[in-house]
Structure formats: structure tokens, C-alpha cells
N, C-alpha and C. Protein backbone atom coordinates (compact mmCIF):
# COMPACT_ATOMS: atom_id res chain seq x y z
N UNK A 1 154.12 4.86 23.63
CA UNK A 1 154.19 4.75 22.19
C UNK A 1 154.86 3.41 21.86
N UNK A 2 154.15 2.69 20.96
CA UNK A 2 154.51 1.07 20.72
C UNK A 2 154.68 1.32 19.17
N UNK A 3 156.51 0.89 18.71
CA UNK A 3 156.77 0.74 17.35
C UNK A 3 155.85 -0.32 17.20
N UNK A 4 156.62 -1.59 17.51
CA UNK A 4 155.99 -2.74 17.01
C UNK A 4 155.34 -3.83 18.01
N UNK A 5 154.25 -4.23 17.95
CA UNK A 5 153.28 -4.87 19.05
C UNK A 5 153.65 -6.15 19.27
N UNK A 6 153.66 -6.86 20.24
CA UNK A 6 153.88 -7.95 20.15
C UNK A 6 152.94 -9.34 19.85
N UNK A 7 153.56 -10.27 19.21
CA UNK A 7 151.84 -11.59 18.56
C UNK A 7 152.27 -11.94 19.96
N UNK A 8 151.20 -12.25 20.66
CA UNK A 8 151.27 -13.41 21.94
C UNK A 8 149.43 -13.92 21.99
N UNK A 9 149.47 -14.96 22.02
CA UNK A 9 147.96 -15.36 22.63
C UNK A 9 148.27 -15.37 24.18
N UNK A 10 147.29 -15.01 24.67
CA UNK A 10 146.07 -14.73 26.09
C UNK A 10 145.37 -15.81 26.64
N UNK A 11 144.90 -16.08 25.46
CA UNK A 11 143.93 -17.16 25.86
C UNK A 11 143.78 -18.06 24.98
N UNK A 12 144.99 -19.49 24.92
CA UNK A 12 144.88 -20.45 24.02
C UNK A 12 143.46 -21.27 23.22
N UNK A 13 142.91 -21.44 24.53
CA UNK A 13 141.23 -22.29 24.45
C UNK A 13 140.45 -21.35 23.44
N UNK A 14 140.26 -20.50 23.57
CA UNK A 14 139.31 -19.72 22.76
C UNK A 14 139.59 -19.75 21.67
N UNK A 15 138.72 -20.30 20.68
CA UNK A 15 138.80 -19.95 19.44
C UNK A 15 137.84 -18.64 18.50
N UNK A 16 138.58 -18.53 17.34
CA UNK A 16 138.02 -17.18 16.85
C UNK A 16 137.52 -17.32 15.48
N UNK A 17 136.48 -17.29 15.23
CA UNK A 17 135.72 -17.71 14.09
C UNK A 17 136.16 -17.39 12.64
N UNK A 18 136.15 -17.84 11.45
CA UNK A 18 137.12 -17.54 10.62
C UNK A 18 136.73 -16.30 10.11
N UNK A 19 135.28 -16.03 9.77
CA UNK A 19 135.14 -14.44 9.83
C UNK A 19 135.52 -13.39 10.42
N UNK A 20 135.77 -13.71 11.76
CA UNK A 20 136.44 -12.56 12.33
C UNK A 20 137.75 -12.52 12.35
N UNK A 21 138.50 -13.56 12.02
CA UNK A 21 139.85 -13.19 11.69
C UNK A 21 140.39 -12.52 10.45
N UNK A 22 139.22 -13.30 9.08
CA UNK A 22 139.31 -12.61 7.67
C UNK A 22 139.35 -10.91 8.23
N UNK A 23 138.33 -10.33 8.89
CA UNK A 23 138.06 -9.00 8.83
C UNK A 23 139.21 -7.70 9.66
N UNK A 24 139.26 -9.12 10.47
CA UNK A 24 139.91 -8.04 11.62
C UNK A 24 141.48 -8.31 11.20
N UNK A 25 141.71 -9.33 10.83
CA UNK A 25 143.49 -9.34 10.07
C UNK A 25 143.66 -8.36 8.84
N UNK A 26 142.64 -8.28 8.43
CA UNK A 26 141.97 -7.77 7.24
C UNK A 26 142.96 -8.69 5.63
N UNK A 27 142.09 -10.14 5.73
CA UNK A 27 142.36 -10.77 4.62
C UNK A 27 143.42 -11.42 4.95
N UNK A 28 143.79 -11.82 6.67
CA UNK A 28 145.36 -12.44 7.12
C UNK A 28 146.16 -11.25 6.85
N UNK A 29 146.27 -10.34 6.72
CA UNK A 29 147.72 -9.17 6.36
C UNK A 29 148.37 -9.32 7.83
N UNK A 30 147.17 -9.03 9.22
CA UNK A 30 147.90 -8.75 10.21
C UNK A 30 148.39 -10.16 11.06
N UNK A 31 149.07 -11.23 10.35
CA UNK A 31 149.38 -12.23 10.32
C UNK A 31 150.84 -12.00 9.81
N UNK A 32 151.01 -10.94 9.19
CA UNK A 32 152.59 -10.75 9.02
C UNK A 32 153.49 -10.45 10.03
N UNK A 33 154.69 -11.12 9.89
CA UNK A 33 155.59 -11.28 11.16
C UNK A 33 155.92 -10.01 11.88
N UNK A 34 156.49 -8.89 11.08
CA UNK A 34 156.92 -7.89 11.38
C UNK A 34 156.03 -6.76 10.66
N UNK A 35 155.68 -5.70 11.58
CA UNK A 35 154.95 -4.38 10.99
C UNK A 35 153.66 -4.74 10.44
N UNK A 36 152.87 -5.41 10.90
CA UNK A 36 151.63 -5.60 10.46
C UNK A 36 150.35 -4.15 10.76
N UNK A 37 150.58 -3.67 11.60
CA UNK A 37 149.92 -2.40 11.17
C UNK A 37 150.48 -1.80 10.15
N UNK A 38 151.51 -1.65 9.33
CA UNK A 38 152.34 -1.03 8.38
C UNK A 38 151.14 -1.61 7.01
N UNK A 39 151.99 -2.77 7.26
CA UNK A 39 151.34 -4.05 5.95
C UNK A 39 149.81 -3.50 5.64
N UNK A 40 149.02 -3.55 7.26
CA UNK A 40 147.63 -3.34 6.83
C UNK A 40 147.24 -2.13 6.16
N UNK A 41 148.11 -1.17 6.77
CA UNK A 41 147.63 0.25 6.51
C UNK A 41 147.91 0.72 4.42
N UNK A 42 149.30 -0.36 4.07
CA UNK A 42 149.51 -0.40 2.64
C UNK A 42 148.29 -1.17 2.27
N UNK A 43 147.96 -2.47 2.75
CA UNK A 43 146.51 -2.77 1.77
C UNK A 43 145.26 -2.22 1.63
N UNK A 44 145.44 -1.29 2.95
CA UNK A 44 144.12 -0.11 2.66
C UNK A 44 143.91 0.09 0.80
N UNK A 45 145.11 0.60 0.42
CA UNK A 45 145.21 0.97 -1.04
C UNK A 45 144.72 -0.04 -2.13
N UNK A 46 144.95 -1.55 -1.39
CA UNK A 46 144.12 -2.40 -2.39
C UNK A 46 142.53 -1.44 -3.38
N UNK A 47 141.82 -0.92 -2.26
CA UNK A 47 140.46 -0.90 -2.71
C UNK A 47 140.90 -0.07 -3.61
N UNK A 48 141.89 0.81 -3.81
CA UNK A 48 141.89 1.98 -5.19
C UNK A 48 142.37 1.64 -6.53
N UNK A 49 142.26 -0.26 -6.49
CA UNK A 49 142.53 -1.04 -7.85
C UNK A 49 141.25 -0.99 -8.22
N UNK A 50 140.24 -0.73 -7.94
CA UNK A 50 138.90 -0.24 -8.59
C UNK A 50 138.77 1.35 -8.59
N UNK A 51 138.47 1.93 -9.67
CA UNK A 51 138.53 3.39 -10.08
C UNK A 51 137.16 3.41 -9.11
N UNK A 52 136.31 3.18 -9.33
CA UNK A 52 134.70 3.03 -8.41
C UNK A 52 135.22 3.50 -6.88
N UNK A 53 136.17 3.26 -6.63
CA UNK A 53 136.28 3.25 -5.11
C UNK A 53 137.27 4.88 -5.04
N UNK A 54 137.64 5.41 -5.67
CA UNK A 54 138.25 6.96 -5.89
C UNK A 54 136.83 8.02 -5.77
N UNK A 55 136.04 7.46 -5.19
CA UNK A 55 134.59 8.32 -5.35
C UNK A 55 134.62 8.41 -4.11
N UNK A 56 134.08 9.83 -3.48
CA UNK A 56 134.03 9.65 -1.83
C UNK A 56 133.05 9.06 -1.04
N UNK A 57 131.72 8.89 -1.89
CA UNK A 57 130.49 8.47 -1.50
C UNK A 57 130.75 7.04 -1.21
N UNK A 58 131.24 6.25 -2.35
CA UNK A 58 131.60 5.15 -1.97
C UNK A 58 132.57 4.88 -1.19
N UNK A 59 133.60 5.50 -1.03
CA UNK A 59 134.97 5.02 -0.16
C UNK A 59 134.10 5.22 1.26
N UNK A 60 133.38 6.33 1.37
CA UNK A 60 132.42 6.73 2.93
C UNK A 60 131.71 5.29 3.46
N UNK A 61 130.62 4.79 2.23
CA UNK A 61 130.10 3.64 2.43
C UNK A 61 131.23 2.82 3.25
N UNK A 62 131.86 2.39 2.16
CA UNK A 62 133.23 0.96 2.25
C UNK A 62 133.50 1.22 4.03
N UNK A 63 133.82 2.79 3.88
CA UNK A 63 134.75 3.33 5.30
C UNK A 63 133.63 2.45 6.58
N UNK A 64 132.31 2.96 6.64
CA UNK A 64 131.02 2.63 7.35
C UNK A 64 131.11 1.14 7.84
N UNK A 65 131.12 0.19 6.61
CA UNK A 65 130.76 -1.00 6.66
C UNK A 65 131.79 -1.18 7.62
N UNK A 66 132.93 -1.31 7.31
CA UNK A 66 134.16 -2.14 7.36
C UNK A 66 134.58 -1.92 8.94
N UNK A 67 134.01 -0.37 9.18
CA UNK A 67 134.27 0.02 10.73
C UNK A 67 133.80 -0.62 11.49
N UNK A 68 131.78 -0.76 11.24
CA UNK A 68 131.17 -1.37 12.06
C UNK A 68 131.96 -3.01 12.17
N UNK A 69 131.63 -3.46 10.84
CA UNK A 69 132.46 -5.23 10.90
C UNK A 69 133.49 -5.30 11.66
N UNK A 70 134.34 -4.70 11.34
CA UNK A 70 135.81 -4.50 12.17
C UNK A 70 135.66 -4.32 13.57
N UNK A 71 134.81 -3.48 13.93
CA UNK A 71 134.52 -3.50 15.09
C UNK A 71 133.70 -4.65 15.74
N UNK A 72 133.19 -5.36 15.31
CA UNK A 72 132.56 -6.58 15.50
C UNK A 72 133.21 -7.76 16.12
N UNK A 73 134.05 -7.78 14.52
CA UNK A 73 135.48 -8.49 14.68
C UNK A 73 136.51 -8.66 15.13
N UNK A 74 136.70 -7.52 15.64
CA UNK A 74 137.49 -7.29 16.61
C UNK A 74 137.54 -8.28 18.02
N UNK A 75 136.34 -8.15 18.57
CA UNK A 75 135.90 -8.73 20.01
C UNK A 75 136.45 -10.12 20.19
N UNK A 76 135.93 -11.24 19.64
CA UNK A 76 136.93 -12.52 19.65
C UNK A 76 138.66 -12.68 19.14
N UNK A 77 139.27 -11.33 18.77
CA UNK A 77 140.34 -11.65 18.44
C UNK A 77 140.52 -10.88 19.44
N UNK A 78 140.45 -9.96 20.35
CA UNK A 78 140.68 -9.44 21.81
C UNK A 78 140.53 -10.69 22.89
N UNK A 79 139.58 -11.43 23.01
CA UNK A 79 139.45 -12.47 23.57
C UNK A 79 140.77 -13.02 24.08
N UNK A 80 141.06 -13.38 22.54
CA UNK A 80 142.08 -14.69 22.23
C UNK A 80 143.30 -13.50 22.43
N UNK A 81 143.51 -12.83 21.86
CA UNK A 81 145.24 -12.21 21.69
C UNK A 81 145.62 -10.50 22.82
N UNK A 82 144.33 -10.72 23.47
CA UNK A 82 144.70 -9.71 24.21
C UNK A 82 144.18 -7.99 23.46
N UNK A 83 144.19 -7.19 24.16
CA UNK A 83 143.97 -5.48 24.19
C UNK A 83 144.71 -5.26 23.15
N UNK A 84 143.92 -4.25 22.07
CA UNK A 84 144.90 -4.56 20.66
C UNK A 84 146.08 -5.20 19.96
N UNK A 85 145.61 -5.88 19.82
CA UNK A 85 146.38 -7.21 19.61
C UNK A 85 147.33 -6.67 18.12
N UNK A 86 148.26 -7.71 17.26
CA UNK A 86 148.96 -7.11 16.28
C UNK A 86 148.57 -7.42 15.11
N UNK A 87 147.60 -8.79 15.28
CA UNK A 87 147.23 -9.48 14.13
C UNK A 87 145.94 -8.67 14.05
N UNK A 88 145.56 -7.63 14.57
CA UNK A 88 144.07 -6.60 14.26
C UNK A 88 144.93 -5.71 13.65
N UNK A 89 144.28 -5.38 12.48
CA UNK A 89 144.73 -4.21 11.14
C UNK A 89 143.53 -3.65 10.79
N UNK A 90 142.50 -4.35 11.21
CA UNK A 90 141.11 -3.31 9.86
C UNK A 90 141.63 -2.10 10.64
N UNK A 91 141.72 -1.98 11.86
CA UNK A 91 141.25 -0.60 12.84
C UNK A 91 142.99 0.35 11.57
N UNK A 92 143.86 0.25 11.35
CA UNK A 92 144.81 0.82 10.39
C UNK A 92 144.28 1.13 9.05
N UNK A 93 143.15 -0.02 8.21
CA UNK A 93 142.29 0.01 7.16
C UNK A 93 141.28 1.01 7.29
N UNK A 94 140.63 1.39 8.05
CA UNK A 94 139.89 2.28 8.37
C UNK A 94 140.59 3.73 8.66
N UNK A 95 141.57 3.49 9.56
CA UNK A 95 142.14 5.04 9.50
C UNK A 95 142.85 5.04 8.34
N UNK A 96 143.92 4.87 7.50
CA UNK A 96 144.21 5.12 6.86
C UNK A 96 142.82 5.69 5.16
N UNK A 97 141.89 4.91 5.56
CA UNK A 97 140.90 5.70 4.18
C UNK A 97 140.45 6.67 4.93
N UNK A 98 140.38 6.93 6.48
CA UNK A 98 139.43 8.00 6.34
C UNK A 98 140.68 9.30 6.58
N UNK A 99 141.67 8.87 6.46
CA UNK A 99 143.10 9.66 5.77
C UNK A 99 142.54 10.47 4.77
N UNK A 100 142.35 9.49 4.16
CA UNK A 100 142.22 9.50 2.45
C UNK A 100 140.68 10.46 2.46
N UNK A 101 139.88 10.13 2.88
CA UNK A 101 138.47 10.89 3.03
C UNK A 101 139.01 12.67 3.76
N UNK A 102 139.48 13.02 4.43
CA UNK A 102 139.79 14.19 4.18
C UNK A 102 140.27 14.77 3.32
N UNK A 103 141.39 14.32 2.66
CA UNK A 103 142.05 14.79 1.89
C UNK A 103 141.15 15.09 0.57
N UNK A 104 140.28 13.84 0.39
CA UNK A 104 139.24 13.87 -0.96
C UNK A 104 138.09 14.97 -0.34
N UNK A 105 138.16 15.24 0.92
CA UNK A 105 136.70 16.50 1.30
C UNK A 105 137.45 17.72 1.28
N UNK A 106 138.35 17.95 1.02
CA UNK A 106 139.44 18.93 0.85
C UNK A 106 139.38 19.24 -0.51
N UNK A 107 139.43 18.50 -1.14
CA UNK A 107 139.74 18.86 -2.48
C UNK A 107 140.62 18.52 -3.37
N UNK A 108 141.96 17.80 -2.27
CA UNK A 108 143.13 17.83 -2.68
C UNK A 108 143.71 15.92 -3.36
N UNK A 109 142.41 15.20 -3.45
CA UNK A 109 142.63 13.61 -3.57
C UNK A 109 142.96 13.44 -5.36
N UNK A 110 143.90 12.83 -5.30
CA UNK A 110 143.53 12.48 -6.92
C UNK A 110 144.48 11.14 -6.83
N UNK A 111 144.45 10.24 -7.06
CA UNK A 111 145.06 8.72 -7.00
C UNK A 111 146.55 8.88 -7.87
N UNK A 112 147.43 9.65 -7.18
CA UNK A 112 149.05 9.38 -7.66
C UNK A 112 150.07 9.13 -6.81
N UNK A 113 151.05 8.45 -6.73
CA UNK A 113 151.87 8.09 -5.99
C UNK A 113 152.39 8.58 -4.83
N UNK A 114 152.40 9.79 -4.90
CA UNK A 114 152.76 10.99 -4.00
C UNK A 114 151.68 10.82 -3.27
N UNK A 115 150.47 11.34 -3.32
CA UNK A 115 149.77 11.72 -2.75
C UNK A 115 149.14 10.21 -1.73
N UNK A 116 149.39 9.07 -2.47
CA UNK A 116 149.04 7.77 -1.75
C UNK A 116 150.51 7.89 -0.89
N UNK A 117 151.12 7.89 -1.03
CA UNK A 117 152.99 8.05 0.18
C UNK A 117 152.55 9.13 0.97
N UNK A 118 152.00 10.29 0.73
CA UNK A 118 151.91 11.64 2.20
C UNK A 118 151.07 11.32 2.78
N UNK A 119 149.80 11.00 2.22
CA UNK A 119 148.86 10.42 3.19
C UNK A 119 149.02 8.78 4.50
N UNK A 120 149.66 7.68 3.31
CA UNK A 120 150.00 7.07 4.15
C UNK A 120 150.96 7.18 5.43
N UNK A 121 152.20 7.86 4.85
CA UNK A 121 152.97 8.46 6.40
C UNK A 121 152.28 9.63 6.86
N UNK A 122 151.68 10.12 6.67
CA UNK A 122 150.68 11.21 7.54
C UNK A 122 149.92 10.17 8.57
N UNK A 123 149.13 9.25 8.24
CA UNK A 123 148.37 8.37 8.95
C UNK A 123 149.59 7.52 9.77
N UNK A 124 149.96 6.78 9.51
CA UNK A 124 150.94 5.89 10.19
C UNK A 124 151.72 6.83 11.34
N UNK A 125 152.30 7.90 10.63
CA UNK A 125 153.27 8.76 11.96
C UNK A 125 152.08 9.23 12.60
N UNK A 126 150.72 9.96 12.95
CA UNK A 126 150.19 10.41 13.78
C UNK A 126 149.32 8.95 14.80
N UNK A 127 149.61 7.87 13.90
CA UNK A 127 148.83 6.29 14.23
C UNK A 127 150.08 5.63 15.53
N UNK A 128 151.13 5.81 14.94
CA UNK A 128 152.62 6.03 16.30
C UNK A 128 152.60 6.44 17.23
N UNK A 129 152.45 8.11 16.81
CA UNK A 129 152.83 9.00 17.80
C UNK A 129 151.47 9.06 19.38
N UNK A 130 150.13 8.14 18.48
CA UNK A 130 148.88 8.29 19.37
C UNK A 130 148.30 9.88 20.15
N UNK A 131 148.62 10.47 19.72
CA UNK A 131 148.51 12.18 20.68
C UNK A 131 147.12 11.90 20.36
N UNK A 132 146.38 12.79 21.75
CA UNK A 132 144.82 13.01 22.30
C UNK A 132 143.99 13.59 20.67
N UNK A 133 142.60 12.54 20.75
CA UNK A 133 142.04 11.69 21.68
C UNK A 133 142.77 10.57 21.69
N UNK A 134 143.39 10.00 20.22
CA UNK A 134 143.79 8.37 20.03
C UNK A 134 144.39 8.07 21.74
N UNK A 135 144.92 8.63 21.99
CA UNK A 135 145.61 7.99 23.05
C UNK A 135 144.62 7.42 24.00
N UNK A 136 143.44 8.54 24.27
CA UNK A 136 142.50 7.60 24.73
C UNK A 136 141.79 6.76 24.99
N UNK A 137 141.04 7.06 23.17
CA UNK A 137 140.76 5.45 22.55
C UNK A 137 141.77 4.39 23.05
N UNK A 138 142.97 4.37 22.84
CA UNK A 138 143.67 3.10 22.67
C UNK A 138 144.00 2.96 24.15
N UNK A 139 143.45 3.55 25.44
CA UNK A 139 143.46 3.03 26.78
C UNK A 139 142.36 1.85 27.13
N UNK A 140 140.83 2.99 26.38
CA UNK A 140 140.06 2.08 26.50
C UNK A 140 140.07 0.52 26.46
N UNK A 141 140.76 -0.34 25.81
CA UNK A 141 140.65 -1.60 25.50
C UNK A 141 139.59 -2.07 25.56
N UNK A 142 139.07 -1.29 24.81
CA UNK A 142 137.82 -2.06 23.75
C UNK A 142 138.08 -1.84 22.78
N UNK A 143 136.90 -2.84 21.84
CA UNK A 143 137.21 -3.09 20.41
C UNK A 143 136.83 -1.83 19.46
N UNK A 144 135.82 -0.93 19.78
CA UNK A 144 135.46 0.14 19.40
C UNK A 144 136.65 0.97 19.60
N UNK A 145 137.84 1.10 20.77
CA UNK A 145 138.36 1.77 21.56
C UNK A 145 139.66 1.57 20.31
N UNK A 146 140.01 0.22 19.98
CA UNK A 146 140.90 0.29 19.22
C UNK A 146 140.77 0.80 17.40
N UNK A 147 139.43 0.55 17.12
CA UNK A 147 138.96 1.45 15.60
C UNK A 147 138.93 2.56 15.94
N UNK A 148 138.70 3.43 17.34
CA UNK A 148 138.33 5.01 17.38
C UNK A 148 140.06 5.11 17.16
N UNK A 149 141.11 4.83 17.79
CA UNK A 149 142.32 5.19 18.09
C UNK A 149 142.72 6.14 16.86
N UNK A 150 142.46 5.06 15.82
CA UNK A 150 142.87 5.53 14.61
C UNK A 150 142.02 6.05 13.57
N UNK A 151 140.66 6.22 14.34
CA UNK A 151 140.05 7.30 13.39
C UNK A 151 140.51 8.34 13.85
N UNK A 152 141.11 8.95 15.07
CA UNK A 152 141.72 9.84 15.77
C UNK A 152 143.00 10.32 14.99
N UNK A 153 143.73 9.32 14.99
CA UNK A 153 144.76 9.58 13.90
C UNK A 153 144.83 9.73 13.06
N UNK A 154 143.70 9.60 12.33
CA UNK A 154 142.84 10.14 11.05
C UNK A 154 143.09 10.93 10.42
N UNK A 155 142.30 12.01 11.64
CA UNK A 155 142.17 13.65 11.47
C UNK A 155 143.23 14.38 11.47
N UNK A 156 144.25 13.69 12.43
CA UNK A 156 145.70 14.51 11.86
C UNK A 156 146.34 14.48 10.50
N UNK A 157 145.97 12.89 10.58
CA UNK A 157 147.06 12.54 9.11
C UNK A 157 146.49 13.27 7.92
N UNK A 158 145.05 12.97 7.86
CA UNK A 158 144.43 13.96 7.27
C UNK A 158 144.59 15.61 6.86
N UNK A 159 144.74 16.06 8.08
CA UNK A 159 145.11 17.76 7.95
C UNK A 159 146.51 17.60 7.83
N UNK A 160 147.40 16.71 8.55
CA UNK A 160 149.11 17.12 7.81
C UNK A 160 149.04 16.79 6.21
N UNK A 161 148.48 15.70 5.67
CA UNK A 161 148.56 15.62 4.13
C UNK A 161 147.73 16.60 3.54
N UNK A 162 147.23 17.08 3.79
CA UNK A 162 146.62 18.74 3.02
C UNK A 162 147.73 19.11 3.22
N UNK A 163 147.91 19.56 3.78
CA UNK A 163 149.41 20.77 4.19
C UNK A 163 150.25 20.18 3.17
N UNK A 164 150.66 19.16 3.41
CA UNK A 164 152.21 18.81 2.85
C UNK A 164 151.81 18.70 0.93
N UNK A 165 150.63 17.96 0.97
CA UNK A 165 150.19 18.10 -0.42
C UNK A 165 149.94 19.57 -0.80
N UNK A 166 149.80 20.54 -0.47
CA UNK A 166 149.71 21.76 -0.69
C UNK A 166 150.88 22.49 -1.47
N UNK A 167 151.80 22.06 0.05
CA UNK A 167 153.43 22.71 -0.36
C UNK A 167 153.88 21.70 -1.27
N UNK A 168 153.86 20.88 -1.50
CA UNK A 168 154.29 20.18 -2.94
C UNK A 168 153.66 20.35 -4.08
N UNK A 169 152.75 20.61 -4.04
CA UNK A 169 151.93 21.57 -5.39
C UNK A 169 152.29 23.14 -5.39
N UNK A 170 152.84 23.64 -4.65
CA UNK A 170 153.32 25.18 -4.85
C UNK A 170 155.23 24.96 -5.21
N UNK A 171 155.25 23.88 -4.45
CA UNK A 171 157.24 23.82 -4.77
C UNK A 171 157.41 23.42 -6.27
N UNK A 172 156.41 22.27 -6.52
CA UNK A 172 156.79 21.67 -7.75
C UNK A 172 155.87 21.59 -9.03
N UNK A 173 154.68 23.34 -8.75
CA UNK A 173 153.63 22.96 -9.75
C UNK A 173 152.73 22.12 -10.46
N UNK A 174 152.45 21.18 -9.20
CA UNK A 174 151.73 19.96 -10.04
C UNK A 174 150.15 20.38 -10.33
């Protein structure tokens, strides 16, 4: 279990095309010094500054694209920085919405503060803790290997924020 990853390049010579750094830093986020899976996993929430994107059909799409790209993108920034590297975040962007995509196939999504905070530490602590499959995924070292990790962590964070969103709607009547 790795709090925080370390930036090191691997392989100086190689360079990494600016598209795949836009995608796979997701927008430079995972360019931040400290906690950049953190950072990335908060700009997931960018996309819910468009009401359009609170729809599951579309967040599914967004989820689709961004996986495959990400996964794309990924590959030359493995190159250069090594087996999940720190400056890769989409693979956190992706789990953290498809966080969010259970919770909205549940029933239980509605865009308020709370519910963006349980889900995000739902995702992040089960994205930590790595328990099976993620743990697997994230042996693999591949680039697919590092987006599955945390669709893995997904499904937990996912089913703990039902739960916890549950009991906070029965404790505090929302």
C-alpha cells in the first residue's frame, strides 16, 4: 500500500507527446507536487460544473471515452516515468466517476456536498487500501492494468457510499 508515489523519470530520452500528458495528468493536475492522485481524483468533480454531466448516460459516455484515451495515454508516460507513475491521474478520474456512476445506478446521486465528500473518500480510501481485484490490476504494470486498479476501487467506493449515504439520510432526514 503506497500513500504517496514517488515523481522519478526512468527514462530521460524518451519523450511524451503533449497529448498524452494533457490526458493522462489529466489537464497537468498530476504534476502537483504532493498528492496528485488526491488532486486528480478532486478534479474528477470539475465535469459536474456542467448540470449536462449529472445525467448518467452522459457521465457513462465521458466515463468510456476518457478510459479508453487514458488508457492510451497512459503508455508513453509509463515509458518515460515508470509502472504507475504519479503524474498519471486520469486512471483516479475515471474511478472516482464511476464512484459516482453507482451511486447514480442506485438511486442515491444528487450533486450536494455531502454526497460529492462520501463518495470521494469512499473512492480514494478503497483506491489506498488496493484490496482484490485492484491489487491485481495494479501488479500488472500495464497501462490498462493501472485504469482497471481503480475501476476496482470503484465498486467498493461505490457500495460503501450507498451505505454511508443511506445512514445519513436515516440519521439526519435528508
Amino acid at each position: 500500500m503506497r500513500l504517496v508515489k514517488t515523481k522519478e523519470i526512468v527514462n530521460p530520452d524518451f519523450k511524451v507527446d503533449f497529448f498524452s500528458r494533457l490526458i493522462a495528468s489529466w489537464f497537468f493536475t498530476g504534476y502537483f507536487p504532493k498528492g496528485s492522485g488526491t488532486v486528480g481524483s478532486l478534479a474528477a468533480f470539475v465535469v459536474f460544473l456542467f448540470p449536462s454531466m449529472n445525467d448518467p448516460y452522459r457521465l457513462s459516455i465521458a466515463f468510456l471515452i476518457v478510459f479508453i484515451l487514458g488508457t492510451y495515454a497512459t503508455i508513453p508516460m509509463m515509458k518515460r516515468y515508470g509502472n504507475d507513475p504519479s503524474t498519471v491521474v486520469v486512471d483516479e478520474v475515471v474511478g472516482q466517476w464511476f464512484t459516482i456512476m453507482i451511486v447514480m445506478a442506485a438511486g442515491y446521486w444528487k450533486l450536494t456536498l455531502i454526497n460529492c465528500l462520501v463518495t470521494f473518500i469512499g473512492f480514494r480510501g478503497f483506491d489506498i487500501l488496493k484490496l482484490q481485484p485492484a491489487k491485481y490490476f495494479d501488479r500488472k504494470h500495464t497501462a490498462l492494468g493501472v485504469m482497471l486498479d481503480d475501476v476496482a476501487a470503484a465498486v467498493y467506493g461505490g457500495i460503501f457510499s450507498i451505505f454511508v449515504i443511506i445512514a445519513l439520510q436515516r440519521m439526519f432526514g435528508w
